[in-house]
Protein backbone atom coordinates (compact mmCIF):
# COMPACT_ATOMS: atom_id res chain seq x y z
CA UNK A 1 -150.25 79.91 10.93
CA UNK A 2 -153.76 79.96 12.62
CA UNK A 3 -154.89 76.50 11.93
CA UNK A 4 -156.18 74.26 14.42
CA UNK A 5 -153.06 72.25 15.06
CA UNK A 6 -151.16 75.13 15.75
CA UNK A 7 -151.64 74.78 19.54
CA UNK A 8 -150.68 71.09 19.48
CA UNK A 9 -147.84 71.81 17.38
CA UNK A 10 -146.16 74.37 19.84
CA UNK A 11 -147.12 71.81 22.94
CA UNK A 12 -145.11 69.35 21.13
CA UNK A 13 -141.95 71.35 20.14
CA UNK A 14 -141.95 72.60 24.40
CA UNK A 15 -142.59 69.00 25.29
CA UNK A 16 -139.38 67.72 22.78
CA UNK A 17 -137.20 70.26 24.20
CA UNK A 18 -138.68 69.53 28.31
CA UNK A 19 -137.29 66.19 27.02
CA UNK A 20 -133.81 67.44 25.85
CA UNK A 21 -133.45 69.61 29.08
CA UNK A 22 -134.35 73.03 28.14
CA UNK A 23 -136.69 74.51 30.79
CA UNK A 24 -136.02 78.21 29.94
CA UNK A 25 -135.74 80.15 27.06
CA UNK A 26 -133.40 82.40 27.93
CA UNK A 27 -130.22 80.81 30.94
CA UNK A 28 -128.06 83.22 33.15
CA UNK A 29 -124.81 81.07 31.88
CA UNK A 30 -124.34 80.97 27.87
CA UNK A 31 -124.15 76.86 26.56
CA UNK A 32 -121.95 76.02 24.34
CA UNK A 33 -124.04 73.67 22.49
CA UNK A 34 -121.37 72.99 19.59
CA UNK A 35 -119.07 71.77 21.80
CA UNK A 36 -118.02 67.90 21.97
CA UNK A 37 -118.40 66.72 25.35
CA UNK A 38 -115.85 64.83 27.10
CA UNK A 39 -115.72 61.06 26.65
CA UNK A 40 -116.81 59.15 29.56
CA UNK A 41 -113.69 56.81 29.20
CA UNK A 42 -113.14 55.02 32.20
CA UNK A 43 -109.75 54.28 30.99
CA UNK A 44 -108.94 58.35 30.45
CA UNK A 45 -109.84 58.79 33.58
CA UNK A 46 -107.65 56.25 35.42
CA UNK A 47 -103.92 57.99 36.36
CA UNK A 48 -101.37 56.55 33.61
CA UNK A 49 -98.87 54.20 35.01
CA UNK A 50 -95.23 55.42 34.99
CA UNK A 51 -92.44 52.80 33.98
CA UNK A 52 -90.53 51.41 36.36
CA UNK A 53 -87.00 53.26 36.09
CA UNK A 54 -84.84 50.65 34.11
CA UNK A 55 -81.70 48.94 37.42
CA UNK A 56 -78.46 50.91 37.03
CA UNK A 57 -76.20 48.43 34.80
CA UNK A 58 -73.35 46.81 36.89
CA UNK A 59 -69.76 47.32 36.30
CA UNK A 60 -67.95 44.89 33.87
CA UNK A 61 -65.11 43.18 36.48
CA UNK A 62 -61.73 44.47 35.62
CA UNK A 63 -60.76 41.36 33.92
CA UNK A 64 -63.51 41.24 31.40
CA UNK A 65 -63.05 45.18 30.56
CA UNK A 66 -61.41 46.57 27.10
CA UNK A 67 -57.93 47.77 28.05
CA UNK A 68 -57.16 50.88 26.74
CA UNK A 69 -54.25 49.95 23.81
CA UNK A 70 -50.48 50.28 24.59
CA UNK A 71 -48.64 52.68 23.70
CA UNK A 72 -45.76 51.15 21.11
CA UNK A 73 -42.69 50.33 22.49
CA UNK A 74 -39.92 52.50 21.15
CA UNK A 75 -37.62 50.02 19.48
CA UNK A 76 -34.50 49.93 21.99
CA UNK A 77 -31.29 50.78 20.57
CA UNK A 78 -28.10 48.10 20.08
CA UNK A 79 -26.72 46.25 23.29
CA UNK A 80 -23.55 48.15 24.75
CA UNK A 81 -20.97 45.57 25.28
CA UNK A 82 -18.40 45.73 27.75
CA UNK A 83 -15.06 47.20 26.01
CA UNK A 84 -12.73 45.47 29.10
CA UNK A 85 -11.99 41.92 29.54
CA UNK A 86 -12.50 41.07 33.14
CA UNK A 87 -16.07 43.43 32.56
CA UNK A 88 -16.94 41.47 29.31
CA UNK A 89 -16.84 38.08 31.61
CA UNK A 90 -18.46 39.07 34.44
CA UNK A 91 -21.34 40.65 32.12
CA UNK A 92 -21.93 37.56 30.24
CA UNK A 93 -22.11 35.92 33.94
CA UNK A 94 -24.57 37.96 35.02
CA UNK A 95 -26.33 40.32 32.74
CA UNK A 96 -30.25 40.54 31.65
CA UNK A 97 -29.04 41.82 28.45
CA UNK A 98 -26.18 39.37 26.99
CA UNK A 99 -28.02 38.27 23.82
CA UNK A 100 -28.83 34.38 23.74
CA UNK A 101 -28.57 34.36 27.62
CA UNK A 102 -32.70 33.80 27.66
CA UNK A 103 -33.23 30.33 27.10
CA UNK A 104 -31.87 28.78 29.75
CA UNK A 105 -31.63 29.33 33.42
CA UNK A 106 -28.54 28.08 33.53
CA UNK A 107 -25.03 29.99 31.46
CA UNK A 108 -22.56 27.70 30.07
CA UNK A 109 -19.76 30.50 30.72
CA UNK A 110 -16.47 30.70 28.86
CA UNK A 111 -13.44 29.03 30.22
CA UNK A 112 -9.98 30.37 29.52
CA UNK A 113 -7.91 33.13 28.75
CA UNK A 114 -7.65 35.88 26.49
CA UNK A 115 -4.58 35.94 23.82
CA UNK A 116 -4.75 32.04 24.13
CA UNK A 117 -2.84 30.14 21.51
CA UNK A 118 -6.38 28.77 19.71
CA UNK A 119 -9.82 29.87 20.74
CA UNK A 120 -12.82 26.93 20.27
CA UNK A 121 -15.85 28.83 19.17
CA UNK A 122 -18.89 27.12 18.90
CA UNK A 123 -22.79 28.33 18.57
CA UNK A 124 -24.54 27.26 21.37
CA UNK A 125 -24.16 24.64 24.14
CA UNK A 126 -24.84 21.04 23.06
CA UNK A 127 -27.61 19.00 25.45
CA UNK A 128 -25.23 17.16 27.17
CA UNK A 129 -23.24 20.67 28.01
CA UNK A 130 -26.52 22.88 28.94
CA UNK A 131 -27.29 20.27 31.45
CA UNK A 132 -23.91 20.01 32.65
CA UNK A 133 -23.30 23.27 32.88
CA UNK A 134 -19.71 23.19 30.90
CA UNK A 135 -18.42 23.12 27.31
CA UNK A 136 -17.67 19.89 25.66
CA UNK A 137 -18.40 17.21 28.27
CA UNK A 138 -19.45 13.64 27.86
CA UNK A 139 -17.84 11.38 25.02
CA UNK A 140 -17.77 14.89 22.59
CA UNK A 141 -15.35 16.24 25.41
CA UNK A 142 -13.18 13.24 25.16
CA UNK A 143 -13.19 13.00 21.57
CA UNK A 144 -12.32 16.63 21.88
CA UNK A 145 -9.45 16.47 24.04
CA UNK A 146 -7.99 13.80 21.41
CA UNK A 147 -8.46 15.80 18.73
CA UNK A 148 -6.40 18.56 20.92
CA UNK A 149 -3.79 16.11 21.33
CA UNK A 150 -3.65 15.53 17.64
CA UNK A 151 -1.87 18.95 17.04
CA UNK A 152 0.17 19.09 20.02
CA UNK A 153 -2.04 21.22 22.53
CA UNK A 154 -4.57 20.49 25.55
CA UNK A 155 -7.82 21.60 26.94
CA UNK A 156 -5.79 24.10 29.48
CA UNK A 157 -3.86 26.23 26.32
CA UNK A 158 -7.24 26.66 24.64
CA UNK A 159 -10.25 29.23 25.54
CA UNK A 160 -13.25 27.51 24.88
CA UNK A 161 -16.33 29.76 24.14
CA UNK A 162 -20.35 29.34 22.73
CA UNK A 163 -21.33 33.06 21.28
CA UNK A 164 -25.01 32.32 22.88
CA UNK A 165 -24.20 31.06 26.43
CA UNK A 166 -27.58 29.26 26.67
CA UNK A 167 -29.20 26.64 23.78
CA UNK A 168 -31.71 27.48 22.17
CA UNK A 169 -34.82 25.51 22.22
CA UNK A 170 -34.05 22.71 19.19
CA UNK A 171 -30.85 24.19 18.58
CA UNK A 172 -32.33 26.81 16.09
CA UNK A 173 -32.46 30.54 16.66
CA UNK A 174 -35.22 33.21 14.82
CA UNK A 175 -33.87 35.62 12.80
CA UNK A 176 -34.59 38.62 15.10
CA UNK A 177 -32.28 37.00 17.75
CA UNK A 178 -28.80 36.70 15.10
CA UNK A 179 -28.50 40.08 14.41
CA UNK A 180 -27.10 40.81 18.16
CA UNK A 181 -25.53 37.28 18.59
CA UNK A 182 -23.68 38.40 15.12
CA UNK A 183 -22.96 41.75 17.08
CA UNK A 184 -21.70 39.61 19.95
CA UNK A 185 -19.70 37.18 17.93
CA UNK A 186 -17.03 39.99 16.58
CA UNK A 187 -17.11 41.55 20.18
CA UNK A 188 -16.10 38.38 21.59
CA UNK A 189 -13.10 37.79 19.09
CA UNK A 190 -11.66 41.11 19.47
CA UNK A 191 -11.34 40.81 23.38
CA UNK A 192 -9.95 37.39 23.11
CA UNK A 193 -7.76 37.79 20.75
CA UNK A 194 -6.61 34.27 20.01
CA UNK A 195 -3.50 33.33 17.92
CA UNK A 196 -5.52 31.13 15.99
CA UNK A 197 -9.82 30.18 15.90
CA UNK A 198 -11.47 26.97 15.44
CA UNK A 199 -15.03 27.41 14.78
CA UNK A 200 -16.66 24.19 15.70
CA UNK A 201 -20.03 23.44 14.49
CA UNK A 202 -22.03 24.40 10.55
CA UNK A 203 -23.95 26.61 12.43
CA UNK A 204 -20.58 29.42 13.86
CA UNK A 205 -18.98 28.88 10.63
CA UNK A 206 -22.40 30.02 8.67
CA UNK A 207 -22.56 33.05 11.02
CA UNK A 208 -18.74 33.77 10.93
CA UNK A 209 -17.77 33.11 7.08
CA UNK A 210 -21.03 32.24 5.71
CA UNK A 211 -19.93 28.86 4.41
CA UNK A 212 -21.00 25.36 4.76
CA UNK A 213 -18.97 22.82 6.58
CA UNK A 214 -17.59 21.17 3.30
CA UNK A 215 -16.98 24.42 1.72
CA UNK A 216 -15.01 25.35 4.08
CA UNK A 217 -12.72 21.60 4.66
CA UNK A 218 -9.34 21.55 4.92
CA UNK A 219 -9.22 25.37 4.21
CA UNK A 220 -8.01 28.33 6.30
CA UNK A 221 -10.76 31.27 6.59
CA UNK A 222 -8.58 34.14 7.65
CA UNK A 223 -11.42 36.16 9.27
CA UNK A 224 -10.77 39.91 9.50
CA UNK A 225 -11.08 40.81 13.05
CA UNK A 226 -9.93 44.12 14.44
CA UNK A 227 -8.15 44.94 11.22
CA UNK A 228 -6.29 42.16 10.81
CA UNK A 229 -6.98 38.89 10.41
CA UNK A 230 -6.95 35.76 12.51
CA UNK A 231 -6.23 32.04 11.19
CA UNK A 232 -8.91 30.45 11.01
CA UNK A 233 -10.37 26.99 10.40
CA UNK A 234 -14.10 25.06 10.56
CA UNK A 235 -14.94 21.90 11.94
CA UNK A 236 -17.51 19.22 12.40
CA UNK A 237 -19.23 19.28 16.35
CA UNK A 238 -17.31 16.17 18.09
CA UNK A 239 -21.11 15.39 19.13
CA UNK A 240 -21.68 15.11 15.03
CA UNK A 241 -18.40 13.34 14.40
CA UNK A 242 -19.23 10.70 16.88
CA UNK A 243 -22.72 10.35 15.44
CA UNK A 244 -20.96 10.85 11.67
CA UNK A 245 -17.80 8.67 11.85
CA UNK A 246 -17.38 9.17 8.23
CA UNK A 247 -17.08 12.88 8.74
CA UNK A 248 -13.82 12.56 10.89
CA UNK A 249 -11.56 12.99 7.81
CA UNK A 250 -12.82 16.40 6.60
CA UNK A 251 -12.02 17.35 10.54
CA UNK A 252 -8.86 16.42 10.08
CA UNK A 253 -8.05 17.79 6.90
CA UNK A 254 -8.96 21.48 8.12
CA UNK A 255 -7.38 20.29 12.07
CA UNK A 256 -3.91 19.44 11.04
CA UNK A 257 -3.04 22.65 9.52
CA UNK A 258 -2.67 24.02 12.85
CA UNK A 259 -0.66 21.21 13.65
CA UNK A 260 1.82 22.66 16.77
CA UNK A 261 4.60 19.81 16.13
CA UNK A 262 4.98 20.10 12.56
């Protein structure tokens, strides 16, 4: 290694490593000269924003909240019915529960007594009645009466009755709502007790006998009621009949077998 650029040589390699920073041979600190050094990152070095905390979600108002679900009803058991007479009346003047009572403010209430010579039983108040507040009023009343007259009786002898003491809207009832009228409609005859039953409308004589008006013309029924049986006959609405003219003979024919004079 003793040539002559030797010396220029070794004043190079000092002078590249003067250059890199090494002044010494030999530091008091040991260099890790392997290591990466840090990044000069201006952006690494800036404090990292912290998200805004995300505002509290308000309550729903109480109307637009999901209701917690209803326990189901327990299906309530059959209507008691009062067992005495003067009880029975009062209760279908008064009382929440009397089936068919619901459509109508206003009850068109039985009028007349118990153990009458001949009960008129018809479904449901006509228009003319629900407004009135009283079975059989209007022309159908007076056509009534005559029809009364026919077999030797008046209004006063009778007991005039509708099982549902309100009408129905359209003069049509669901099915859920017969069952208890049906309930009602035996109830009714037992306490009243008439010598003899007209049913007056197709609709009491379908729920009583299960028969259509002409089935049933000029025929006695003899509906078992409170094990024995009551006479029994069907007719035409006097509302119908005056609408129906033609229909006035079946009435008779079933009428006049209650005839009181003959």
């Amino acid at each position: 290694m003793g040539g002559p650029n030797t010396a220029l040589l070794a004043e190079s390699y000092c002078d590249w490593w003067s250059l890199a920073g090494v002044e010494a041979l030999v530091g008091d600190r040991p260099a890790g000269w392997l290591a990466v050094p840090p990044a000069h990152d201006a952006a690494a070095s800036r404090p990292k924003r912290v998200a805004d905390p995300a505002p509290e979600t308000q309550p729903l108002p109480a109307a637009l909240r999901r209701q917690p679900a209803e326990a189901p009803a327990e299906p309530r058991g059959p209507i008691a019915f009062p067992d005495e007479w003067n009880d029975f009346q009062q209760w279908l003047a008064a009382s929440d529960e009397v089936p068919g009572s619901q459509w109508d403010a206003r009850r068109v209430l039985p009028v007349g007594n118990a153990a009458a010579p001949l009960m008129l039983l018809t479904a449901w108040p006509e228009i003319d009645d629900q407004r009135e507040g009283q079975l059989f009023v209007g022309p159908a009343g007076t056509l009534l009466d005559a029809m009364l007259r026919a077999i030797g009786l008046t209004r006063s002898q009778c007991y005039l009755a509708s099982l549902a003491i309100t009408r129905p809207p359209g003069g049509r009832i669901a099915a859920h709502d017969s069952t208890e009228l049906e309930r009602l409609l035996w109830h009714h005859l037992r306490l009243a007790a008439p010598q003899r039953l007209v049913l007056v409308g197709g609709d009491i004589l379908r729920m009583a006998a299960g028969l259509s008006l002409p089935d049933a013309r000029g025929k006695s029924l003899d509906l078992n009621q409170n094990g024995g049986k009551v006479d029994t006959v069907a007719v035409a609405h006097p509302a119908t009949l005056l609408a129906r003219p033609a229909q006035k003979a079946a009435a008779w024919d079933s009428l006049k077998l209650f005839n009181w004079g003959r």
